[in-house]
C-alpha atoms as a PDB file:
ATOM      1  CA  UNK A   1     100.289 112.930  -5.974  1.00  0.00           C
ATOM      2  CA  UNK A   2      99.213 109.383  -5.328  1.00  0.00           C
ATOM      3  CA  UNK A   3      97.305 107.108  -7.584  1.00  0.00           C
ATOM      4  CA  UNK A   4      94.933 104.603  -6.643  1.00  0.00           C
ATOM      5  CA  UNK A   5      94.732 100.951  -8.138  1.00  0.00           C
ATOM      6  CA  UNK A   6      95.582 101.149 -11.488  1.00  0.00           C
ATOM      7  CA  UNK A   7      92.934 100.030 -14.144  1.00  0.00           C
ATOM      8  CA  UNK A   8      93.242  99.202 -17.063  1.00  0.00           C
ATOM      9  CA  UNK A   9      90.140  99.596 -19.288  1.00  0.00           C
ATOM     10  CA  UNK A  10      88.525  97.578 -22.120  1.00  0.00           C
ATOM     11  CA  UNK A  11      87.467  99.489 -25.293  1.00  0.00           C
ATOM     12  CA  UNK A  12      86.003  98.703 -29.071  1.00  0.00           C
ATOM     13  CA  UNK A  13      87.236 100.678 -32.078  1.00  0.00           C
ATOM     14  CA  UNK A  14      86.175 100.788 -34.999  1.00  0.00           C
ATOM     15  CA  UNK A  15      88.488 101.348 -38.480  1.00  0.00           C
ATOM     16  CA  UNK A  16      86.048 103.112 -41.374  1.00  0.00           C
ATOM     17  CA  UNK A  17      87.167 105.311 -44.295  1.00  0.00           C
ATOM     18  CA  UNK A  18      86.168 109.024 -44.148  1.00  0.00           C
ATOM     19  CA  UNK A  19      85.156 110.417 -47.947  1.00  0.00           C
ATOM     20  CA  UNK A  20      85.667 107.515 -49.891  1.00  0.00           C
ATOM     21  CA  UNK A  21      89.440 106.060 -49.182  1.00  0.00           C
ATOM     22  CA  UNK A  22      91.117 109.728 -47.906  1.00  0.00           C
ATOM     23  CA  UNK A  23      91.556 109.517 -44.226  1.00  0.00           C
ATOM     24  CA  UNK A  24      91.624 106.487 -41.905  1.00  0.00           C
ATOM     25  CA  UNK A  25      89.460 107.026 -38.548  1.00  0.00           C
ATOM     26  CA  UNK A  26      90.154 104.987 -35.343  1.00  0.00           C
ATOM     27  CA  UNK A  27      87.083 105.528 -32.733  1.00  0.00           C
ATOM     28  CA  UNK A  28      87.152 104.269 -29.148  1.00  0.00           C
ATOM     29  CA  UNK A  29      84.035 103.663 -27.065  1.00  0.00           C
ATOM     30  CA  UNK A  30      85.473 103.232 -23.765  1.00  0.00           C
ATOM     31  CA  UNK A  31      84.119 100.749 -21.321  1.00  0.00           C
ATOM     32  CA  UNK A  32      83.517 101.782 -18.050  1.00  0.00           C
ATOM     33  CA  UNK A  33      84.598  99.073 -15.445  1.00  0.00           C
ATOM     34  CA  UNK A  34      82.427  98.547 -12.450  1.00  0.00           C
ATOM     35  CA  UNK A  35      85.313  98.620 -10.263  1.00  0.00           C
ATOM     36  CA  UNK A  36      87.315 101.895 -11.268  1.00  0.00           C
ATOM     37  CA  UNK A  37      88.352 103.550  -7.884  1.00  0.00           C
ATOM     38  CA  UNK A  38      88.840 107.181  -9.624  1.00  0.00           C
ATOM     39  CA  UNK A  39      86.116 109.396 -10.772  1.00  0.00           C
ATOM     40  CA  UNK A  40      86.023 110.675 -14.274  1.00  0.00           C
ATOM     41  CA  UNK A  41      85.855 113.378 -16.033  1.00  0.00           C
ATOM     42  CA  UNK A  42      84.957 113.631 -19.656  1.00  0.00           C
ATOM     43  CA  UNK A  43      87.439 116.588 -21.336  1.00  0.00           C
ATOM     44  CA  UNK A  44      87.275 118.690 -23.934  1.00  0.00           C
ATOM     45  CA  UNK A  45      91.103 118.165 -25.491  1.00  0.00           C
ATOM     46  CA  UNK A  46      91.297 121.288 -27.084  1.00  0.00           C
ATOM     47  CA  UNK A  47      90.219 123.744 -24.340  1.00  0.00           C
ATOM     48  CA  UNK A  48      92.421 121.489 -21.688  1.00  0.00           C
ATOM     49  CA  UNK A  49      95.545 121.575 -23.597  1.00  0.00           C
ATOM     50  CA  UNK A  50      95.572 125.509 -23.565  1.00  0.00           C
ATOM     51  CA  UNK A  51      95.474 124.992 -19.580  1.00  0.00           C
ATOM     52  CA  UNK A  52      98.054 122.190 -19.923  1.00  0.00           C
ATOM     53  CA  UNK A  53     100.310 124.186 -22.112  1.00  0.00           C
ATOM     54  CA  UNK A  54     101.227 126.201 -19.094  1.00  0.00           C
ATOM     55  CA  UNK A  55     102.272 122.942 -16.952  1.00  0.00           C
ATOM     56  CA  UNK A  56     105.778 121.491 -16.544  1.00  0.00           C
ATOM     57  CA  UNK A  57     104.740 118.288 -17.421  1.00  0.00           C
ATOM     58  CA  UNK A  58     103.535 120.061 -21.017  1.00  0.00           C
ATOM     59  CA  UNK A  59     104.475 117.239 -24.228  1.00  0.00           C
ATOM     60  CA  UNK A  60     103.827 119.855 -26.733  1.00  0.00           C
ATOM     61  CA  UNK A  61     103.254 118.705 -30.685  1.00  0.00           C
ATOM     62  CA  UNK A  62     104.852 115.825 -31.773  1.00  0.00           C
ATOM     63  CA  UNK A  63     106.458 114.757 -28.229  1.00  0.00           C
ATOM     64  CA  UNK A  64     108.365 118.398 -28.110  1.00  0.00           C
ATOM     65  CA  UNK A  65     109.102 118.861 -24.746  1.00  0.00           C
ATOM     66  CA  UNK A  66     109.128 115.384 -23.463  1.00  0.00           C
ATOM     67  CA  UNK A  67     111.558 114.167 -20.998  1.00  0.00           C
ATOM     68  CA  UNK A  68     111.363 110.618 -21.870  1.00  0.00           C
ATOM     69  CA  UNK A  69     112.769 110.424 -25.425  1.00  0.00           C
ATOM     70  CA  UNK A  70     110.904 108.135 -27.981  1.00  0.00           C
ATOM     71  CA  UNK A  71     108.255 107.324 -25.408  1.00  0.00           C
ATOM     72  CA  UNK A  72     105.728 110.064 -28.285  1.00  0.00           C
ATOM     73  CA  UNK A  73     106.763 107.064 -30.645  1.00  0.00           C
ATOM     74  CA  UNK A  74     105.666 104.199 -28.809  1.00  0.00           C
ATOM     75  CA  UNK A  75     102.604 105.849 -27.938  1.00  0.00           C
ATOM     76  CA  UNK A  76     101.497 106.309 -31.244  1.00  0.00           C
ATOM     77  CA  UNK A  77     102.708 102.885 -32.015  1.00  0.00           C
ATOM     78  CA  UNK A  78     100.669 101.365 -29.665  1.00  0.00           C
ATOM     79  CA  UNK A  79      98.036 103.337 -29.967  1.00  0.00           C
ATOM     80  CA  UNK A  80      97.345 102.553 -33.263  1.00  0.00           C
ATOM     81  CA  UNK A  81      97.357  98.570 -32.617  1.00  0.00           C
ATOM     82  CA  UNK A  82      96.020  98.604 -29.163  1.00  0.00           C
ATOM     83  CA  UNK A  83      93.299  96.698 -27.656  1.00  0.00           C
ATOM     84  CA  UNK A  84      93.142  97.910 -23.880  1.00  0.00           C
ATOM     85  CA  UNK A  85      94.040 101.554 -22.956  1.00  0.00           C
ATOM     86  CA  UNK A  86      94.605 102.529 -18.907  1.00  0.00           C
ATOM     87  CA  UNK A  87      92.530 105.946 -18.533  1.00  0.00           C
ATOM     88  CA  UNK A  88      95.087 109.737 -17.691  1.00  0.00           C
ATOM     89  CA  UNK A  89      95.497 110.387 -14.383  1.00  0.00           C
ATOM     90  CA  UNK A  90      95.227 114.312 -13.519  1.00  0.00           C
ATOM     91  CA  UNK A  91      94.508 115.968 -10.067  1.00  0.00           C
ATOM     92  CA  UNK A  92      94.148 120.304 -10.093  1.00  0.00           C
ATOM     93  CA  UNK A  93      96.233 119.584  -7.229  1.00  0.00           C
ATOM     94  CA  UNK A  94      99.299 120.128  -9.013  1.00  0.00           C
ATOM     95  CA  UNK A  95      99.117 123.127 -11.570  1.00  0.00           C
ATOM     96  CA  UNK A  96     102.633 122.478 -12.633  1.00  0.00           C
ATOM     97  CA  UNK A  97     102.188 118.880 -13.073  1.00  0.00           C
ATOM     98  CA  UNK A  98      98.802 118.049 -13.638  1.00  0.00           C
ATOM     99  CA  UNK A  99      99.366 114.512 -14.957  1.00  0.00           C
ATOM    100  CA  UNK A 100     100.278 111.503 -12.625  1.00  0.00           C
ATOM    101  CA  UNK A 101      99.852 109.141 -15.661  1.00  0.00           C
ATOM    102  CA  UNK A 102      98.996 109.373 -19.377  1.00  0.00           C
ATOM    103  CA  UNK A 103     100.511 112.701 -20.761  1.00  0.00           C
ATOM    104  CA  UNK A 104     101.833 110.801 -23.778  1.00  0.00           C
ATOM    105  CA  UNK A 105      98.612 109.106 -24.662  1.00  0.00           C
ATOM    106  CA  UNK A 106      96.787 112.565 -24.162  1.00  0.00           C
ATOM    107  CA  UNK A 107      99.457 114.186 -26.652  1.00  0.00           C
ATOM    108  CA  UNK A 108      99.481 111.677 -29.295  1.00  0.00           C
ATOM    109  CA  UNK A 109      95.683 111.522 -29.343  1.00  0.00           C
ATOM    110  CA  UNK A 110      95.425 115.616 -29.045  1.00  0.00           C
ATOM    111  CA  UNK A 111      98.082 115.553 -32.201  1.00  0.00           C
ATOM    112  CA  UNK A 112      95.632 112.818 -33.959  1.00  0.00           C
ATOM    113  CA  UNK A 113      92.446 114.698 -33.973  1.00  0.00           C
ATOM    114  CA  UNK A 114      91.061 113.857 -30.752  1.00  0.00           C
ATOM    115  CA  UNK A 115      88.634 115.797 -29.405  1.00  0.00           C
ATOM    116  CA  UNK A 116      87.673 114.185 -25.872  1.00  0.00           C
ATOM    117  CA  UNK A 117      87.898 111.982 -23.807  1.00  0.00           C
ATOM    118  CA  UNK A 118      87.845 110.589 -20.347  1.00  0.00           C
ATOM    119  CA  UNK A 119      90.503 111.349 -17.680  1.00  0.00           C
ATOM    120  CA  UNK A 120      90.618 109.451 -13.820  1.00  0.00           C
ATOM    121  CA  UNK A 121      90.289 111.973 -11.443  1.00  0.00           C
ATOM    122  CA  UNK A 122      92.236 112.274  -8.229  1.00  0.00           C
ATOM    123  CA  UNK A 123      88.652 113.225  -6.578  1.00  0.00           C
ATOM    124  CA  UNK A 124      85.551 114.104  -7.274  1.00  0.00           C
ATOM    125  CA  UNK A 125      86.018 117.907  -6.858  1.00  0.00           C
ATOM    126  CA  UNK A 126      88.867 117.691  -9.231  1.00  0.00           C
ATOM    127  CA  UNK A 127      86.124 115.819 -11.506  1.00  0.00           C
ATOM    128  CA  UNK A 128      83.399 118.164 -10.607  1.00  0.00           C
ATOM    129  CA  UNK A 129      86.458 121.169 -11.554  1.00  0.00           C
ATOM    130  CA  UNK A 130      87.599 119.678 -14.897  1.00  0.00           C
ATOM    131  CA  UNK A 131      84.077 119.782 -16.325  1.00  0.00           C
ATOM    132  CA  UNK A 132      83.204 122.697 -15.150  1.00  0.00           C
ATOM    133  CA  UNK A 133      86.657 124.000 -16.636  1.00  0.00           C
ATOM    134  CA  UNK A 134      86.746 121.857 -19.821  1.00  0.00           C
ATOM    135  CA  UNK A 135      83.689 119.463 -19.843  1.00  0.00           C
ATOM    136  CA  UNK A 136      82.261 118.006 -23.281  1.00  0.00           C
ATOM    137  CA  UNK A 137      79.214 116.076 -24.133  1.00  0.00           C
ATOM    138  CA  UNK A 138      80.758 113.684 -26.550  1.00  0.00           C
ATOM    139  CA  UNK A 139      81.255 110.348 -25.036  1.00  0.00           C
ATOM    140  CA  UNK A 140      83.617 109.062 -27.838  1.00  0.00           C
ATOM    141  CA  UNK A 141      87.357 109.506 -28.651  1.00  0.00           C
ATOM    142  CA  UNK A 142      88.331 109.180 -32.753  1.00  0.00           C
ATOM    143  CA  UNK A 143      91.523 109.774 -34.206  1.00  0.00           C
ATOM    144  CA  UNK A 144      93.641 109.588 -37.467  1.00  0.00           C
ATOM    145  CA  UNK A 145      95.512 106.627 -37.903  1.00  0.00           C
END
């Protein structure tokens, strides 16, 4: 379950009120480096966290399940500050453990409203498979702060 070279990607956000002052959005357009190694895949969160669910690796709601205590927290802490973000790793490879990196981030932002967003691919078949499987067209990720 290797990983290639890790990179770590530039994004913009955005902070705007939703219905006057009720709900605080955070949106991410993330910037695509020239160099990234790993294909991508853009995900639909909801449809891939049914697959997920399944996995070994699984952080359910709230960081239930996790095997690294507080590390939910931290996510969320710097996820809500946060000015760089390193894409999820995933590969098919591995039904039981589909993440090599980023199963925190995926949580907390699945738990926060997210809807999609990109993951790094171990190949381009697992790419090519993860759309198929649970491919969206929206090219943005927005959560609740």
């Amino acid at each position: 379950k290797g990983h290639g070279s890790k990179k770590w990607i530039f994004l913009r956000h955005n902070n705007y009120q939703l219905n006057g002052a009720c709900v605080q959005i955070k949106t991410i357009t993330w910037s695509f480096k020239q160099d990234i190694v790993e294909p991508l895949a853009w995900i639909d969160l909801r449809l891939f966290d049914d697959y997920w669910r399944e996995a070994n690796d699984y952080v359910g709601p709230q960081g239930v399940g996790s095997n690294q205590p507080g590390k939910y927290e931290k996510v969320g802490d710097y996820l809500r500050s946060m000015q760089i973000l390193h894409y999820p790793f995933v590969s098919l490879d591995f039904r039981d453990n589909p993440f090599n990196d980023g199963r925190h981030r995926t949580a907390w932002l699945r738990d926060h409203g997210a809807q999609a967003m990109p993951f790094s691919c171990s190949s381009q078949a697992t790419a090519d498979k993860l759309v198929e499987m649970f491919g969206t067209n929206q090219r943005k990720t927005a959560f609740n702060l």
